[in-house]
C-alpha atoms as a PDB file:
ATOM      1  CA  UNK A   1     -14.761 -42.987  -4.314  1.00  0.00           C
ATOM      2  CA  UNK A   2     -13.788 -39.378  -2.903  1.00  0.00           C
ATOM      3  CA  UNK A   3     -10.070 -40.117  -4.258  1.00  0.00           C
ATOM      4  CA  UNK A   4     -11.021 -41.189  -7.749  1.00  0.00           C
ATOM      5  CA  UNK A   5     -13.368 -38.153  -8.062  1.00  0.00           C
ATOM      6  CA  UNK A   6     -10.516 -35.947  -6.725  1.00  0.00           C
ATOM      7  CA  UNK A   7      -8.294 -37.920  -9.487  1.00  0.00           C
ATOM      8  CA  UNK A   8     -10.500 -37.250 -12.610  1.00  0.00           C
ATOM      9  CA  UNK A   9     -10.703 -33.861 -11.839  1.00  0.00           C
ATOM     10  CA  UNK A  10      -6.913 -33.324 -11.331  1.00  0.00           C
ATOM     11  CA  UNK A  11      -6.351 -35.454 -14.549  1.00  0.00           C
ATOM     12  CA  UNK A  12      -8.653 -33.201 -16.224  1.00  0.00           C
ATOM     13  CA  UNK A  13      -7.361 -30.074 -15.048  1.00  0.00           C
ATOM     14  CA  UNK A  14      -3.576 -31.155 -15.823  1.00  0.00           C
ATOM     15  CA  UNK A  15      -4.872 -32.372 -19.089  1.00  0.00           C
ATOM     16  CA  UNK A  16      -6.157 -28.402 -19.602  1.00  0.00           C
ATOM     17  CA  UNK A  17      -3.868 -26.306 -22.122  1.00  0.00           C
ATOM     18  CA  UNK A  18      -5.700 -27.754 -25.340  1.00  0.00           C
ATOM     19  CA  UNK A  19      -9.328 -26.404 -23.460  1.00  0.00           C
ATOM     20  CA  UNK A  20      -8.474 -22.718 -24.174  1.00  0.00           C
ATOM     21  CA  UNK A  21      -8.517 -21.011 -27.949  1.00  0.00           C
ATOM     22  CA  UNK A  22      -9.694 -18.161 -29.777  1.00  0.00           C
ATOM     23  CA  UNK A  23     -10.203 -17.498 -33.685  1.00  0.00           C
ATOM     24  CA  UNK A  24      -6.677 -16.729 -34.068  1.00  0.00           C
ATOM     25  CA  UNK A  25      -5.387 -19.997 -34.767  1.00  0.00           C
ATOM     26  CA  UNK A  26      -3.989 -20.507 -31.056  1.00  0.00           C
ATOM     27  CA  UNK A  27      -5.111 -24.225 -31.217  1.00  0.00           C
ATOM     28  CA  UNK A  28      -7.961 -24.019 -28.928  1.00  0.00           C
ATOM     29  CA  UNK A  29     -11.306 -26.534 -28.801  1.00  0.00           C
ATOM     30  CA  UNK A  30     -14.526 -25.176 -30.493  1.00  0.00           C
ATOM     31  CA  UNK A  31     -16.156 -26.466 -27.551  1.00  0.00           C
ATOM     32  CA  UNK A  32     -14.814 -23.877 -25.025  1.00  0.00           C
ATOM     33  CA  UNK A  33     -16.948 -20.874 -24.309  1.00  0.00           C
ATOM     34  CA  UNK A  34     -16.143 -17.534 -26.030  1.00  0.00           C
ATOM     35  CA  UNK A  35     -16.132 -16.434 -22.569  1.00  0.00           C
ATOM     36  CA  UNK A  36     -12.330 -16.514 -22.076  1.00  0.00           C
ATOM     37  CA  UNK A  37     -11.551 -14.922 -25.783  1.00  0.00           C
ATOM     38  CA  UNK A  38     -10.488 -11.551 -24.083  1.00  0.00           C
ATOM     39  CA  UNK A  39      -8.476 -13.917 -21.518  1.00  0.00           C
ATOM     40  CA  UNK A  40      -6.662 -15.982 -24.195  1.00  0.00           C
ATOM     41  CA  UNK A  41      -6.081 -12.977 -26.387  1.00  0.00           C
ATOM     42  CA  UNK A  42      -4.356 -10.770 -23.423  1.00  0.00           C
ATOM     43  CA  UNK A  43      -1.949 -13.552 -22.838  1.00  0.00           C
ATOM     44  CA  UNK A  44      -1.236 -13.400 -25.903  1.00  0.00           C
ATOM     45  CA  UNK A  45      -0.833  -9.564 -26.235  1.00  0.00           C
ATOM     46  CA  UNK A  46       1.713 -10.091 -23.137  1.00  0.00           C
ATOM     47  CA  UNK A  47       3.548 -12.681 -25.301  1.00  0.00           C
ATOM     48  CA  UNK A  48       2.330 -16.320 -24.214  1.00  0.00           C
ATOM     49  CA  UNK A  49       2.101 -17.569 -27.183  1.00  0.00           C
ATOM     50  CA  UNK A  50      -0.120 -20.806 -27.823  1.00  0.00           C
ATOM     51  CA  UNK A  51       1.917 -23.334 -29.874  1.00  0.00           C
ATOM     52  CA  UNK A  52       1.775 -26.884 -29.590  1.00  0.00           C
ATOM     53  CA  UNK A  53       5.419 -26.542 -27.928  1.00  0.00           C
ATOM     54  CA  UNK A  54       4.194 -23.789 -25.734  1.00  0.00           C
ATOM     55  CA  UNK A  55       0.704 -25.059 -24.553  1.00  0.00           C
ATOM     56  CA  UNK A  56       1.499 -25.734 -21.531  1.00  0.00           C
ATOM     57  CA  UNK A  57       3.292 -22.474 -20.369  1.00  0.00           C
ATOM     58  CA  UNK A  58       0.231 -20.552 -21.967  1.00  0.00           C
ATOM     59  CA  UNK A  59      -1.826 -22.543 -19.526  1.00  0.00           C
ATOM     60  CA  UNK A  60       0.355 -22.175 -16.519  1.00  0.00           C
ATOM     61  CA  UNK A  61       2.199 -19.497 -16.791  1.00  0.00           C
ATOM     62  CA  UNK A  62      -0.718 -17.217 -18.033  1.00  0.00           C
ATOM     63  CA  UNK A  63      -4.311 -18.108 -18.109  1.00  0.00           C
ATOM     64  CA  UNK A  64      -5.163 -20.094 -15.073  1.00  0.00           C
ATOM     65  CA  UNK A  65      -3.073 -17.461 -13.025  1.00  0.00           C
ATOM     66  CA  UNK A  66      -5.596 -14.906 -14.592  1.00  0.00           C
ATOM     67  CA  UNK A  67      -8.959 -17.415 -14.622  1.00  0.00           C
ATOM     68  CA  UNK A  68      -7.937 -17.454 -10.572  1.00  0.00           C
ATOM     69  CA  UNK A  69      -7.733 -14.051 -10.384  1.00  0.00           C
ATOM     70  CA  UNK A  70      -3.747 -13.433  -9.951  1.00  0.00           C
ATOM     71  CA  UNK A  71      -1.891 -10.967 -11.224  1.00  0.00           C
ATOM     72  CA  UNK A  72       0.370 -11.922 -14.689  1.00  0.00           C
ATOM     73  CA  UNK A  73       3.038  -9.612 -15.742  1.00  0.00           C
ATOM     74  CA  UNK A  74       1.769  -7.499 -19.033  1.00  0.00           C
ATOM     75  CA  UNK A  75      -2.031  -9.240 -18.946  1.00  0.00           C
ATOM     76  CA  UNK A  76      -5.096  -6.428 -18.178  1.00  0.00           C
ATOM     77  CA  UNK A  77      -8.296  -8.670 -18.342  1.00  0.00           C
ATOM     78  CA  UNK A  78     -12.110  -7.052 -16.873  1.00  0.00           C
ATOM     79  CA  UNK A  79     -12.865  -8.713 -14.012  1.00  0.00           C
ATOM     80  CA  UNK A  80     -16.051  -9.392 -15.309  1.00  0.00           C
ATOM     81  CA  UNK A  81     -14.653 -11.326 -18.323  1.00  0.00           C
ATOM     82  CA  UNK A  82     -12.124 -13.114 -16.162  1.00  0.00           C
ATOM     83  CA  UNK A  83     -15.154 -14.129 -13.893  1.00  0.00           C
ATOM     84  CA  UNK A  84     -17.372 -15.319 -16.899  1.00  0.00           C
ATOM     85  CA  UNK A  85     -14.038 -16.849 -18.140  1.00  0.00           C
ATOM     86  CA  UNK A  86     -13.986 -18.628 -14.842  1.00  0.00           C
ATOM     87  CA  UNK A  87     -17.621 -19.613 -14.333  1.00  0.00           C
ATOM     88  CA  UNK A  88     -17.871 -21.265 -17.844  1.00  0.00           C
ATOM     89  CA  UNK A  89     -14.843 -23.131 -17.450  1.00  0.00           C
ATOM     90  CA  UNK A  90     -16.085 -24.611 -13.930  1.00  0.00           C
ATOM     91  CA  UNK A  91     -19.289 -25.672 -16.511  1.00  0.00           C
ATOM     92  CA  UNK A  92     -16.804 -27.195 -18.596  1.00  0.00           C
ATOM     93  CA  UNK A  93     -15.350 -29.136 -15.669  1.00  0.00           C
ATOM     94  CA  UNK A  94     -18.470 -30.143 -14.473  1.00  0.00           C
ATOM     95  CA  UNK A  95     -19.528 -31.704 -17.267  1.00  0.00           C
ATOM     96  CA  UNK A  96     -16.325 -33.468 -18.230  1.00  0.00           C
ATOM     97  CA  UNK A  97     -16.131 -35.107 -14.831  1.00  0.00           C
ATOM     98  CA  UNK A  98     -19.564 -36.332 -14.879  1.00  0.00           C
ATOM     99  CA  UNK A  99     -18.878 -37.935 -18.410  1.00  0.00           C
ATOM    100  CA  UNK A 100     -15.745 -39.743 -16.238  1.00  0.00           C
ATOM    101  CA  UNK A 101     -17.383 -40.722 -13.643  1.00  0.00           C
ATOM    102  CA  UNK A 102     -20.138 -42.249 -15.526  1.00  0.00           C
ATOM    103  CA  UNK A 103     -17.473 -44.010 -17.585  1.00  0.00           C
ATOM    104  CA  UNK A 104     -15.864 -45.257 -14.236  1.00  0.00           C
ATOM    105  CA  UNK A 105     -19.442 -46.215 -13.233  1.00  0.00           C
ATOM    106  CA  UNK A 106     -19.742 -48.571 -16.178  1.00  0.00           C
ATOM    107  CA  UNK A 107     -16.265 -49.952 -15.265  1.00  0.00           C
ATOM    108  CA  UNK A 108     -17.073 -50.741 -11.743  1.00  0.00           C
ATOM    109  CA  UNK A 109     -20.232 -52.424 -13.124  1.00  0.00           C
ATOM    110  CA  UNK A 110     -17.726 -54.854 -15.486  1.00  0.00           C
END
């Protein structure tokens, strides 16, 4: 059970670069917390710009580097916005696994 939980939480958190937007058209969910606006928009400042083709190096290359509190070339973020960023987004998590796992729950049941 430990390994499927660890599973649905990897999958979710490889499954990431569509979770983070702002209002400036950078693609990202209206479900994610205005929290990690300041985040998204530094990363873009530094020039990781959020296109479908580039989703994926926004997300690794610059804002889960500076959600988890490492340094990015070019990006200057509070650390209280980065730590609100980060606290939402562990929300986020939360709740998405629990919808999984109740999904798997109903599986198992099958």
């Amino acid at each position: 059970m430990l390994k499927i939980h660890i599973a649905l939480l990897l999958a979710s958190v490889l499954t990431a670069p569509s979770i983070f937007a702002d209002d400036l058209g950078l693609g990202m969910s209206p479900r994610d917390p205005k929290s990690c606006d300041a985040v998204a928009k530094a990363c873009v400042k530094a020039g990781f710009l959020k296109t479908p083709s580039q989703a994926k190096h926004f997300w690794d290359k610059c804002m889960w580097p500076t959600i988890l509190g490492k340094p990015v070339k070019n990006v200057t973020v509070d650390a209280e916005k980065i730590k609100l960023c980060r606290a939402d987004k562990i929300e986020t998590f939360k709740k998405e696994l629990k919808e999984l796992e109740e999904v798997a729950a109903t599986e198992k049941e099958d």
